[in-house]
C-alpha atoms as a PDB file:
ATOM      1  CA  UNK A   1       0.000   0.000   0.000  1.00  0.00           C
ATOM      2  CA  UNK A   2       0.691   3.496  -0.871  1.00  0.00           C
ATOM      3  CA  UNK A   3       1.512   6.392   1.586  1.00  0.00           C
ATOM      4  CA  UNK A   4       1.073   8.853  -0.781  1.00  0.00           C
ATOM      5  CA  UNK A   5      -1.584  11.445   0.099  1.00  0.00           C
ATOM      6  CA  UNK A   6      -3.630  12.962  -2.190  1.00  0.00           C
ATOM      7  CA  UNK A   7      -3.657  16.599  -2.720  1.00  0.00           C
ATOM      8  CA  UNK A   8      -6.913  16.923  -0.828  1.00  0.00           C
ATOM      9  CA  UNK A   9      -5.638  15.024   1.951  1.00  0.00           C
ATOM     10  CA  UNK A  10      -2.581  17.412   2.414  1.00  0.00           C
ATOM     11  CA  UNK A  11      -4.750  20.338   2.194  1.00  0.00           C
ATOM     12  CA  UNK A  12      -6.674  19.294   5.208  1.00  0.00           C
ATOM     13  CA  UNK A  13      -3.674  18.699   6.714  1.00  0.00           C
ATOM     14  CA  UNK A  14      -2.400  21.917   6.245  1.00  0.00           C
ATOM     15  CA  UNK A  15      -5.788  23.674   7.421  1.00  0.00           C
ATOM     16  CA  UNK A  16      -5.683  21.349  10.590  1.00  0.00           C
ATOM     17  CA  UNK A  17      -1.934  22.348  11.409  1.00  0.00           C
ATOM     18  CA  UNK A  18      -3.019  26.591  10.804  1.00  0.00           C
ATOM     19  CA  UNK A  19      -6.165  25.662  13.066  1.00  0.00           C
ATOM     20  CA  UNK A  20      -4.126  24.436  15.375  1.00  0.00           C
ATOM     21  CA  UNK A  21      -1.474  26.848  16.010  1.00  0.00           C
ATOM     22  CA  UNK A  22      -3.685  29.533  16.178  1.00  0.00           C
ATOM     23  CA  UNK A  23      -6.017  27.570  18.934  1.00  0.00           C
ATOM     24  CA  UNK A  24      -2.364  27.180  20.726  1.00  0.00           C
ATOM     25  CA  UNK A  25      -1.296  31.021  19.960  1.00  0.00           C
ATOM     26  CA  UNK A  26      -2.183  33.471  22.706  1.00  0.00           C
ATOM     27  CA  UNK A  27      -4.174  36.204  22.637  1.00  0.00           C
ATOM     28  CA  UNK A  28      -0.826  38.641  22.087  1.00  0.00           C
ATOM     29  CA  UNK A  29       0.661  36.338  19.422  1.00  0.00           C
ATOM     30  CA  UNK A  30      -2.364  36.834  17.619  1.00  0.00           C
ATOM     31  CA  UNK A  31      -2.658  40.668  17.531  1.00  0.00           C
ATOM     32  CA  UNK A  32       0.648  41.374  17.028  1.00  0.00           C
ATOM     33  CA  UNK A  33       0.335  38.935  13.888  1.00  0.00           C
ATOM     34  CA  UNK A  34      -3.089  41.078  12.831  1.00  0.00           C
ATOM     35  CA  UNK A  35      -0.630  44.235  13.224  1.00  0.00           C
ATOM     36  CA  UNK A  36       2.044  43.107  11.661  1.00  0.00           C
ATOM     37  CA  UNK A  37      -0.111  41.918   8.951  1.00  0.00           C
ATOM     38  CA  UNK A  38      -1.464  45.727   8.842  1.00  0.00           C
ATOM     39  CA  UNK A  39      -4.741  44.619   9.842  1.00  0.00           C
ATOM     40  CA  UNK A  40      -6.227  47.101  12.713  1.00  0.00           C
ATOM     41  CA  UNK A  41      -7.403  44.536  15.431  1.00  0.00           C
ATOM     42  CA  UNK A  42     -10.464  46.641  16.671  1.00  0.00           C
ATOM     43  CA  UNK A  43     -11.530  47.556  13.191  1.00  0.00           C
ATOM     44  CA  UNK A  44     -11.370  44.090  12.275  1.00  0.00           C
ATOM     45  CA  UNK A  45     -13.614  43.518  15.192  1.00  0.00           C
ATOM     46  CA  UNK A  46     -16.022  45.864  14.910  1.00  0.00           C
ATOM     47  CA  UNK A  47     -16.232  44.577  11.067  1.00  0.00           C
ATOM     48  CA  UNK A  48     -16.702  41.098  11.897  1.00  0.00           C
ATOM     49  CA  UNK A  49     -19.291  42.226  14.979  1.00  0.00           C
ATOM     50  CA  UNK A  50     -21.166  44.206  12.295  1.00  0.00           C
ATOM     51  CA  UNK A  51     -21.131  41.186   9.939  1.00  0.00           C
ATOM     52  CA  UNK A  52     -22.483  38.603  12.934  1.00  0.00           C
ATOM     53  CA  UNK A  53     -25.171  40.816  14.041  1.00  0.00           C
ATOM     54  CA  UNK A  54     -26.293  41.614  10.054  1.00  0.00           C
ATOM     55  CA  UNK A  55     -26.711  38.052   9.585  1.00  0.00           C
ATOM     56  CA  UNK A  56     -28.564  37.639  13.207  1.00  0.00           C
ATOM     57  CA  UNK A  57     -30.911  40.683  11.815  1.00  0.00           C
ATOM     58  CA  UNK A  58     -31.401  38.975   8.833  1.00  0.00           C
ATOM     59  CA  UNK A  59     -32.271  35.238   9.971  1.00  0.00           C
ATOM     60  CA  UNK A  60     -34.470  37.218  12.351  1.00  0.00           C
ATOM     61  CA  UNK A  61     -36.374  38.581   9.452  1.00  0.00           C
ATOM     62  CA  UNK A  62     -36.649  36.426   6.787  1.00  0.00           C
ATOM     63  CA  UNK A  63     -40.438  35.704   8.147  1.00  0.00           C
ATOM     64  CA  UNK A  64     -41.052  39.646   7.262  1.00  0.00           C
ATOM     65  CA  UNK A  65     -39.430  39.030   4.113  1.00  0.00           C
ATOM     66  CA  UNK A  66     -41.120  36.761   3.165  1.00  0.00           C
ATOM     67  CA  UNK A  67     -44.672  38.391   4.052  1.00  0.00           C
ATOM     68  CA  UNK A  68     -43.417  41.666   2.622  1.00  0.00           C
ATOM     69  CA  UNK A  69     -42.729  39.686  -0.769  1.00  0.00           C
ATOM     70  CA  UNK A  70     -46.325  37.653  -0.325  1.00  0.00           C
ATOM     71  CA  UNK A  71     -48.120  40.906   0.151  1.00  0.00           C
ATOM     72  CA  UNK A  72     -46.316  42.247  -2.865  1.00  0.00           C
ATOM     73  CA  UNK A  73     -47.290  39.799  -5.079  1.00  0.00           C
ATOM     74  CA  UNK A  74     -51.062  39.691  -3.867  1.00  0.00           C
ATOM     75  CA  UNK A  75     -51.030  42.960  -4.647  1.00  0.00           C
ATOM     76  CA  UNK A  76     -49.676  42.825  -7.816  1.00  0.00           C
ATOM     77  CA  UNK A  77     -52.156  40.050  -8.470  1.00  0.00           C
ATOM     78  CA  UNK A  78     -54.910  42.489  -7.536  1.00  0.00           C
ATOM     79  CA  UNK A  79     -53.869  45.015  -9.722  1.00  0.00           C
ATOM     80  CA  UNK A  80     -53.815  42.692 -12.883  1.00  0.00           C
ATOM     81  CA  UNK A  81     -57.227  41.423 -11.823  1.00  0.00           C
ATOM     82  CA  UNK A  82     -59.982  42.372 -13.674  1.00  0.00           C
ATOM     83  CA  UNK A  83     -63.167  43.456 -11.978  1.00  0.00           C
ATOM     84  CA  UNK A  84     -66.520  43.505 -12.749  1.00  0.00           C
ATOM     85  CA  UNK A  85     -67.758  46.989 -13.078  1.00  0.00           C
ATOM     86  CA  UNK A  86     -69.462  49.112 -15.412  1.00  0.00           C
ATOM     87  CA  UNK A  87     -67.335  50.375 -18.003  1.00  0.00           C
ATOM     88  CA  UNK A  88     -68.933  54.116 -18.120  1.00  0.00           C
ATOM     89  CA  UNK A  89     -68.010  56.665 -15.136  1.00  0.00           C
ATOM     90  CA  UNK A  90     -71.690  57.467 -14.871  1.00  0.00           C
ATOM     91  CA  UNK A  91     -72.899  53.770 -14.913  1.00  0.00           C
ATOM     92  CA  UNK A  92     -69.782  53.406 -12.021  1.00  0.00           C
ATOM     93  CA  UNK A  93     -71.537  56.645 -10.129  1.00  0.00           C
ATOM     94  CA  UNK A  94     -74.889  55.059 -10.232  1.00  0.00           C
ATOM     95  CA  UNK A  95     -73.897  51.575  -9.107  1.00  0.00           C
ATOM     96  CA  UNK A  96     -71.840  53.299  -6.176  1.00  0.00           C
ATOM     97  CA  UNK A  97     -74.752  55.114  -5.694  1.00  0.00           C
ATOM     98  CA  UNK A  98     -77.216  52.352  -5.502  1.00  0.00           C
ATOM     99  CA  UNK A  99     -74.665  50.992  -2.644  1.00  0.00           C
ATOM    100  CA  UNK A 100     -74.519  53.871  -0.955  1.00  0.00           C
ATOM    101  CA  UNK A 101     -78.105  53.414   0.039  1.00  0.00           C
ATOM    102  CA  UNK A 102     -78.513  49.714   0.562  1.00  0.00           C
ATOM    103  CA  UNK A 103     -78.396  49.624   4.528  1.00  0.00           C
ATOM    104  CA  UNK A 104     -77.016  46.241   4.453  1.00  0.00           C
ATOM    105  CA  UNK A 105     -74.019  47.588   3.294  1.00  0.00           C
ATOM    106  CA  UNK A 106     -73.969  50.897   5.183  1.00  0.00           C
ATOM    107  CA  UNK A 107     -70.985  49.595   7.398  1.00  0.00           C
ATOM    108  CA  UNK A 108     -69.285  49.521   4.248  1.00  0.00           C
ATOM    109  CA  UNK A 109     -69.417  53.489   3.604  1.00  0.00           C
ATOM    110  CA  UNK A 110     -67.155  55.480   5.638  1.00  0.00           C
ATOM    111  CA  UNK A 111     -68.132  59.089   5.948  1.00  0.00           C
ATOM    112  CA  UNK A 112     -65.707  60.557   3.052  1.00  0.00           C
ATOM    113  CA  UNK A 113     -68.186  58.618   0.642  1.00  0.00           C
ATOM    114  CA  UNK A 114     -70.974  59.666   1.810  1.00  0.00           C
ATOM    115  CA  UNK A 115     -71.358  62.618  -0.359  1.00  0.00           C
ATOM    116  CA  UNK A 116     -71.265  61.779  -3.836  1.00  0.00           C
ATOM    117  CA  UNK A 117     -70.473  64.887  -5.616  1.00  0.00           C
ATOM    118  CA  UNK A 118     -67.226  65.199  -3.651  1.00  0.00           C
ATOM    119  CA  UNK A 119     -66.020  61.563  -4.651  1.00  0.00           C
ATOM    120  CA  UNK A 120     -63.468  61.689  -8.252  1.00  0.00           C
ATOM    121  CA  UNK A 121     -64.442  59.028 -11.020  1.00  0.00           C
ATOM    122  CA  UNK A 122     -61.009  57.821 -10.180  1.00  0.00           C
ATOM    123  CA  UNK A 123     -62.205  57.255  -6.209  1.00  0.00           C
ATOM    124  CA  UNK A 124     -65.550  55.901  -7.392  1.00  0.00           C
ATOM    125  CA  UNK A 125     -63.526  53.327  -9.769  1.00  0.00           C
ATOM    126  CA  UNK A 126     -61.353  52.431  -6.555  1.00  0.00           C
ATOM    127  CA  UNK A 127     -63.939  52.050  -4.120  1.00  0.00           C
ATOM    128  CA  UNK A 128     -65.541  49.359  -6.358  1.00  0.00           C
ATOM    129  CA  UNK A 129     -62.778  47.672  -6.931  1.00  0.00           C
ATOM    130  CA  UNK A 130     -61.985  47.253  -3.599  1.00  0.00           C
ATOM    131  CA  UNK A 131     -66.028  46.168  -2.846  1.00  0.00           C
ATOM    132  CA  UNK A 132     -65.225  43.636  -6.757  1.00  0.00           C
ATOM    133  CA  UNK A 133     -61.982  42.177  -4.321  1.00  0.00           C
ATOM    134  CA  UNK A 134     -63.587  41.886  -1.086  1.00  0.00           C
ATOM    135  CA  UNK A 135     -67.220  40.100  -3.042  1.00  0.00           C
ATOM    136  CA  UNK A 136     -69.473  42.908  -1.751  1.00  0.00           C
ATOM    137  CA  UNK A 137     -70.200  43.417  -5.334  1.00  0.00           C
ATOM    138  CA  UNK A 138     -71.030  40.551  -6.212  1.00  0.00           C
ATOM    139  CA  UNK A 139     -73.623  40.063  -3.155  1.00  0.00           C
ATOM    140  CA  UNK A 140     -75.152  43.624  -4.193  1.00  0.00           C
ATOM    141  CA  UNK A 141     -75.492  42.848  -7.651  1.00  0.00           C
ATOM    142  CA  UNK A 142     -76.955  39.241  -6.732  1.00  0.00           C
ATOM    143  CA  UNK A 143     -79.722  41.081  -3.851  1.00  0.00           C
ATOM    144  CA  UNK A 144     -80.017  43.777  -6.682  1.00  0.00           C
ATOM    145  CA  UNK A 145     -81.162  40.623  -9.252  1.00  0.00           C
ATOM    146  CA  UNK A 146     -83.478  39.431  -6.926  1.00  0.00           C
ATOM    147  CA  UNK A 147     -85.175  42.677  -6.109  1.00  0.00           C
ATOM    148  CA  UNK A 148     -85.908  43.047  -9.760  1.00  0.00           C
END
């Protein structure tokens, strides 16, 4: 059998031996190395304690990450989404309108909306949208079929 080592092999080696001598170094051995290196000790360390406590920070929130990212794309995926509403700003102003004075859906109305004139057809168009998303809509337009 062979006693050659592989290069591998004498690479571990070699980190083992390092490891080694600097576990056996003292503490002055070591920072007189770092200096003579031209390596500022405390810089180093407050580097390296800037590093550890980044990566602490970050494992910490990767949870809000990922519900930042999830929120992202459900709101992407709402704005892509088409919705059910008339096309027309006027037919929009009289469905909102027709809400507005269903008292089912009163809870719904916050006191901005309440006056119509006041409201954009860009808010209008919004508000809907929102009611389209959240199936209030839908439930109007169904009781609105069944009044009819």
């Amino acid at each position: 059998m062979s006693n050659k080592r592989t290069d591998e092999e004498k690479l571990d080696a070699l980190i083992d031996a390092l490891g080694d001598s600097v576990l056996e170094a003292s503490d002055e051995e070591i920072l007189e190395e770092l200096r003579m290196s031209g390596v500022d000790p405390d810089a180093e360390a407050a580097r390296l304690k800037a590093m550890m406590l980044g990566t602490v920070k970050a494992f910490r929130q990767r949870a809000l990450e990922a519900a930042r990212a999830a929120y992202s794309r459900q709101i992407e995926q709402m704005e892509k989404k088409p919705y059910p509403i008339p096309k027309t700003p006027t037919e929009r102003r009289k469905l909102f309108s027709f809400f507005a004075q269903q008292p089912q859906f009163a809870e719904f109305v916050t006191a901005q909306y309440r006056n119509l004139e006041d409201l954009t057809d860009i808010d209008i168009e919004t508000y809907l949208e929102d009611l389209a998303e959240l199936g209030i809509l839908e439930k109007l337009n169904r009781d609105k079929s069944d009044g009819e």
